[in-house]
N, C-alpha and C. Protein backbone atom coordinates (compact mmCIF):
# COMPACT_ATOMS: atom_id res chain seq x y z
N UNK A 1 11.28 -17.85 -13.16
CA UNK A 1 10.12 -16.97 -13.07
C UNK A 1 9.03 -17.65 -12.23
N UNK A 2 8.42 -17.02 -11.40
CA UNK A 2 7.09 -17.36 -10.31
C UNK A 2 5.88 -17.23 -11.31
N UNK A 3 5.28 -19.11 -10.70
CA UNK A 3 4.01 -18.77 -11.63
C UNK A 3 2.85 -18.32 -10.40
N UNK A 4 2.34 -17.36 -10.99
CA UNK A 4 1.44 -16.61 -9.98
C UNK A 4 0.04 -17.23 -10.36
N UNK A 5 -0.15 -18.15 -11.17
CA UNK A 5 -1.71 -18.81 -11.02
C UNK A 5 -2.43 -19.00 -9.73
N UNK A 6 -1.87 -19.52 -8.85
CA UNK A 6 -2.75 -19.45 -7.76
C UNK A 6 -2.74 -18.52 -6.90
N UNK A 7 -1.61 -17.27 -7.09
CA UNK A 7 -1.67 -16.21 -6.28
C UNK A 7 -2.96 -15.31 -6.88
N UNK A 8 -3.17 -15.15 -8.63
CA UNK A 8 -4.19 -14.20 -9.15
C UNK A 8 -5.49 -15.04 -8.44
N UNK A 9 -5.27 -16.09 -8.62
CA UNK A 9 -7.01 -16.97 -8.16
C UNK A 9 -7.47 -16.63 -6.77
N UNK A 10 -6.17 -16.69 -5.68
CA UNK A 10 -6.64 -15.77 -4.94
C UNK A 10 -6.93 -14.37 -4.52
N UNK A 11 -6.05 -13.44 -5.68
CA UNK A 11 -6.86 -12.52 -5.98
C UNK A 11 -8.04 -12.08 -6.06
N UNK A 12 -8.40 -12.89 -7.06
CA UNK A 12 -9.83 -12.85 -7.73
C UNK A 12 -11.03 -13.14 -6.71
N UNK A 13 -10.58 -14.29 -5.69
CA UNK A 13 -11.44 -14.77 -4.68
C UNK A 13 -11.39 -13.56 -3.96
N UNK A 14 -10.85 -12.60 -3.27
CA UNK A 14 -10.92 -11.81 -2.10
C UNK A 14 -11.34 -10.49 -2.74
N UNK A 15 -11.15 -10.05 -4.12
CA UNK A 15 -12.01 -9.13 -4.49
C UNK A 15 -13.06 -9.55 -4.64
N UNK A 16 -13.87 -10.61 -5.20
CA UNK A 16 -15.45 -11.02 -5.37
C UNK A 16 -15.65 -10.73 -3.41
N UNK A 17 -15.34 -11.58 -2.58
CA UNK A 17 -15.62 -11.52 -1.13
C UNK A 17 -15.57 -9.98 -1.16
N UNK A 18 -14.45 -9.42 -0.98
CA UNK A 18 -14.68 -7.40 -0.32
C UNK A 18 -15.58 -6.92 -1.52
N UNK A 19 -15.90 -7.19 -2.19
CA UNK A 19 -16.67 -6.19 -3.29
C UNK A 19 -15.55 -5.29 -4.28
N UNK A 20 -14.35 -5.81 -4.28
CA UNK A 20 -13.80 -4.74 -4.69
C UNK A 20 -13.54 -4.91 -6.35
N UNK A 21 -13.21 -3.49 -7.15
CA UNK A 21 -13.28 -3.38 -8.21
C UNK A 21 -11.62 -3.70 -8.50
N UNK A 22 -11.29 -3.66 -9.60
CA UNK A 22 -9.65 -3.33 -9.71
C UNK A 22 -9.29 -2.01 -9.32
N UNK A 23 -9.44 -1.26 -10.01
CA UNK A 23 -9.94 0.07 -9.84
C UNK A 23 -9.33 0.56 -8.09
N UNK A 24 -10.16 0.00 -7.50
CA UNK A 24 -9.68 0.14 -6.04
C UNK A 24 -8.85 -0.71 -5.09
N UNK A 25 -8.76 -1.62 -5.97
CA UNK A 25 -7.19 -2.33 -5.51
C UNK A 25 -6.07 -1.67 -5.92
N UNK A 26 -5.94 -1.35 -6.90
CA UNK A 26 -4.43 -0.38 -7.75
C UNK A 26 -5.03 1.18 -6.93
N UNK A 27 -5.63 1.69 -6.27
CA UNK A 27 -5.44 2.68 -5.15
C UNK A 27 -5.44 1.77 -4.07
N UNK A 28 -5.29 0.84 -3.93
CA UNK A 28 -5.12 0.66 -2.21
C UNK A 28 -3.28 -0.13 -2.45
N UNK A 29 -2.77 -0.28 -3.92
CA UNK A 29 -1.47 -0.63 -3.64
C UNK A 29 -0.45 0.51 -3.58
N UNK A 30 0.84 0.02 -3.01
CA UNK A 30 1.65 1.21 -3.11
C UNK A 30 2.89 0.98 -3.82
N UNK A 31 3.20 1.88 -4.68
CA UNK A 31 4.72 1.24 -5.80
C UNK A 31 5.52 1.53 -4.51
N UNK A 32 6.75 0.90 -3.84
CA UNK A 32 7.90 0.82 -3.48
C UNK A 32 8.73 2.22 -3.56
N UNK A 33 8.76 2.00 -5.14
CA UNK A 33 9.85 3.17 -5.69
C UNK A 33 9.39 3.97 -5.57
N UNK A 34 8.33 4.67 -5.97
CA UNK A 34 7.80 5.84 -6.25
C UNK A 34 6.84 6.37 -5.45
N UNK A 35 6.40 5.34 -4.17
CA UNK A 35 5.64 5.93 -3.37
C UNK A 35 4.00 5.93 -3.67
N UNK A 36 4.02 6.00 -5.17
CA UNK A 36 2.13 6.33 -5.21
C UNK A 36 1.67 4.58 -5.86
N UNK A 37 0.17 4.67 -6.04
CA UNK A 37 -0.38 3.09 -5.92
C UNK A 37 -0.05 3.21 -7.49
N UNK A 38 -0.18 1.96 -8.13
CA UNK A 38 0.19 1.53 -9.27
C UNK A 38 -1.09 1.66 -9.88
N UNK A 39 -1.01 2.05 -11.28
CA UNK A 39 -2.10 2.24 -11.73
C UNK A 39 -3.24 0.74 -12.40
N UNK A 40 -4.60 1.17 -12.89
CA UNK A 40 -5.77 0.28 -12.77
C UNK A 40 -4.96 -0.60 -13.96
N UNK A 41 -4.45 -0.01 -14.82
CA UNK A 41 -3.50 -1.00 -16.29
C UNK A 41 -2.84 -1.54 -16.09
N UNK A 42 -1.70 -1.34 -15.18
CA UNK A 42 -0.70 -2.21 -14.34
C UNK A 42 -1.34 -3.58 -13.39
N UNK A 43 -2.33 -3.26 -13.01
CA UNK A 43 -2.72 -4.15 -12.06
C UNK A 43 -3.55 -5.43 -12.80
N UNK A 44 -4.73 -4.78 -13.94
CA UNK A 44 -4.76 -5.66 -15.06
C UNK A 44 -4.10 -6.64 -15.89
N UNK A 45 -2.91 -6.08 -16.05
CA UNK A 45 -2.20 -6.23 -16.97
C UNK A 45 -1.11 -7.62 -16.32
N UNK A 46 -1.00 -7.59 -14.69
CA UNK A 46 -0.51 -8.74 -13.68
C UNK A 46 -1.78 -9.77 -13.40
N UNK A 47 -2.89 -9.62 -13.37
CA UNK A 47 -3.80 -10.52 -13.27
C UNK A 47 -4.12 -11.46 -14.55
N UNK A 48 -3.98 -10.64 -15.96
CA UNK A 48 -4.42 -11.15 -17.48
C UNK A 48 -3.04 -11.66 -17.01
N UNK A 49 -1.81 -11.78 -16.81
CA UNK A 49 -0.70 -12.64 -17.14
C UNK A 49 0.51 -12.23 -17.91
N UNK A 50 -0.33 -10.57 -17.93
CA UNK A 50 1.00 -10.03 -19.02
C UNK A 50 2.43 -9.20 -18.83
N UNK A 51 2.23 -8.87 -17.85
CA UNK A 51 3.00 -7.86 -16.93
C UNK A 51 3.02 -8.85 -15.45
N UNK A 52 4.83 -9.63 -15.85
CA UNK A 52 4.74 -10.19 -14.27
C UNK A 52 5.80 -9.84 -13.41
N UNK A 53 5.49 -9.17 -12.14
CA UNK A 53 6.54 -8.65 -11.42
C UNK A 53 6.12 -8.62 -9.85
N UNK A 54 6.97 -9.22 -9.31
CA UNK A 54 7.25 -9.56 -7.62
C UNK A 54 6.46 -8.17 -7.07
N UNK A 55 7.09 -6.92 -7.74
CA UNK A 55 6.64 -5.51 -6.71
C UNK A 55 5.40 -5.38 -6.77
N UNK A 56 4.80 -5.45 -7.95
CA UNK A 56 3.17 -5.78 -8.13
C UNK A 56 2.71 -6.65 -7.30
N UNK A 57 2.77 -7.83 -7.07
CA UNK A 57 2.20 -9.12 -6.33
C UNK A 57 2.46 -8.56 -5.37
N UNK A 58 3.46 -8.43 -4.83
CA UNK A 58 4.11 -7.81 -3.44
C UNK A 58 2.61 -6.78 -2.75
N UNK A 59 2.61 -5.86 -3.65
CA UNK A 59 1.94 -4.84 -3.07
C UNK A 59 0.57 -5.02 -3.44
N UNK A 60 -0.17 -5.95 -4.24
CA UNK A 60 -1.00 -6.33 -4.64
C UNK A 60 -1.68 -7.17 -2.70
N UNK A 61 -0.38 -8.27 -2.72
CA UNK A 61 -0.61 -8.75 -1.52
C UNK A 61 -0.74 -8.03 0.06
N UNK A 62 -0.31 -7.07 -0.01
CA UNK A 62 -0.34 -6.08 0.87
C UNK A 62 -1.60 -5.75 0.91
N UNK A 63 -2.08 -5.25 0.07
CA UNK A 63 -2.97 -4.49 0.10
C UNK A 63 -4.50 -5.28 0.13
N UNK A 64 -4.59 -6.28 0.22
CA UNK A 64 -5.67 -7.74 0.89
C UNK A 64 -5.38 -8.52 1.59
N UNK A 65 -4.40 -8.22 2.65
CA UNK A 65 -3.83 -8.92 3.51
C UNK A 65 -3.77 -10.32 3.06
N UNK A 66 -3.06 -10.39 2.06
CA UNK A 66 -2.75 -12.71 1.65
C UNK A 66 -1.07 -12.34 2.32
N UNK A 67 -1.14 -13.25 2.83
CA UNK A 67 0.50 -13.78 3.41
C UNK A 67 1.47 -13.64 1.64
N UNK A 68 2.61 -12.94 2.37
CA UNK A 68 3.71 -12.69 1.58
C UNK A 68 3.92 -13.84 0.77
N UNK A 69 4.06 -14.71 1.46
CA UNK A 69 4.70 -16.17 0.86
C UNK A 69 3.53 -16.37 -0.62
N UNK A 70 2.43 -16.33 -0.48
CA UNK A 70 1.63 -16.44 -1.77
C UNK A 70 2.11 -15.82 -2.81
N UNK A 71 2.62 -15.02 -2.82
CA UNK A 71 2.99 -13.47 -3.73
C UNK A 71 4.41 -13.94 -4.26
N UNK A 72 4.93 -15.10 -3.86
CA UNK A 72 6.63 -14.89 -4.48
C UNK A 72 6.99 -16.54 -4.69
């Protein structure tokens, strides 16, 4: 399993920098499978540590331009 500690930290750093809420990160990601952004609980729920999954980070990373490689 990928420990994503320093992938959420840079999370956290580039939403404080853009202003952004969670809220509007989980609309600016896109699920893979299903086409629509993952919702604001899902995206929470990968940052608190509780819900950990590549497609999240993946599209998490997408969607703040951090290099792939951070995300996996």
């Amino acid at each position: 399993m990928v420990n994503y500690e320093k992938f959420t930290a840079e999370v956290a750093k580039r939403l404080r920098e853009q202003r952004w809420t969670r809220q509007k990160l989980a609309d600016a990601t896109v699920n893979l499978k299903s086409g629509n952004p993952y919702s604001v609980d899902t995206v929470n729920s990968f940052m608190q540590g509780k819900r950990i999954s590549d497609d999240v980070a993946n599209a998490i990373a997408k969607a703040l331009d951090i290099p792939e490689h951070m995300a996996s």
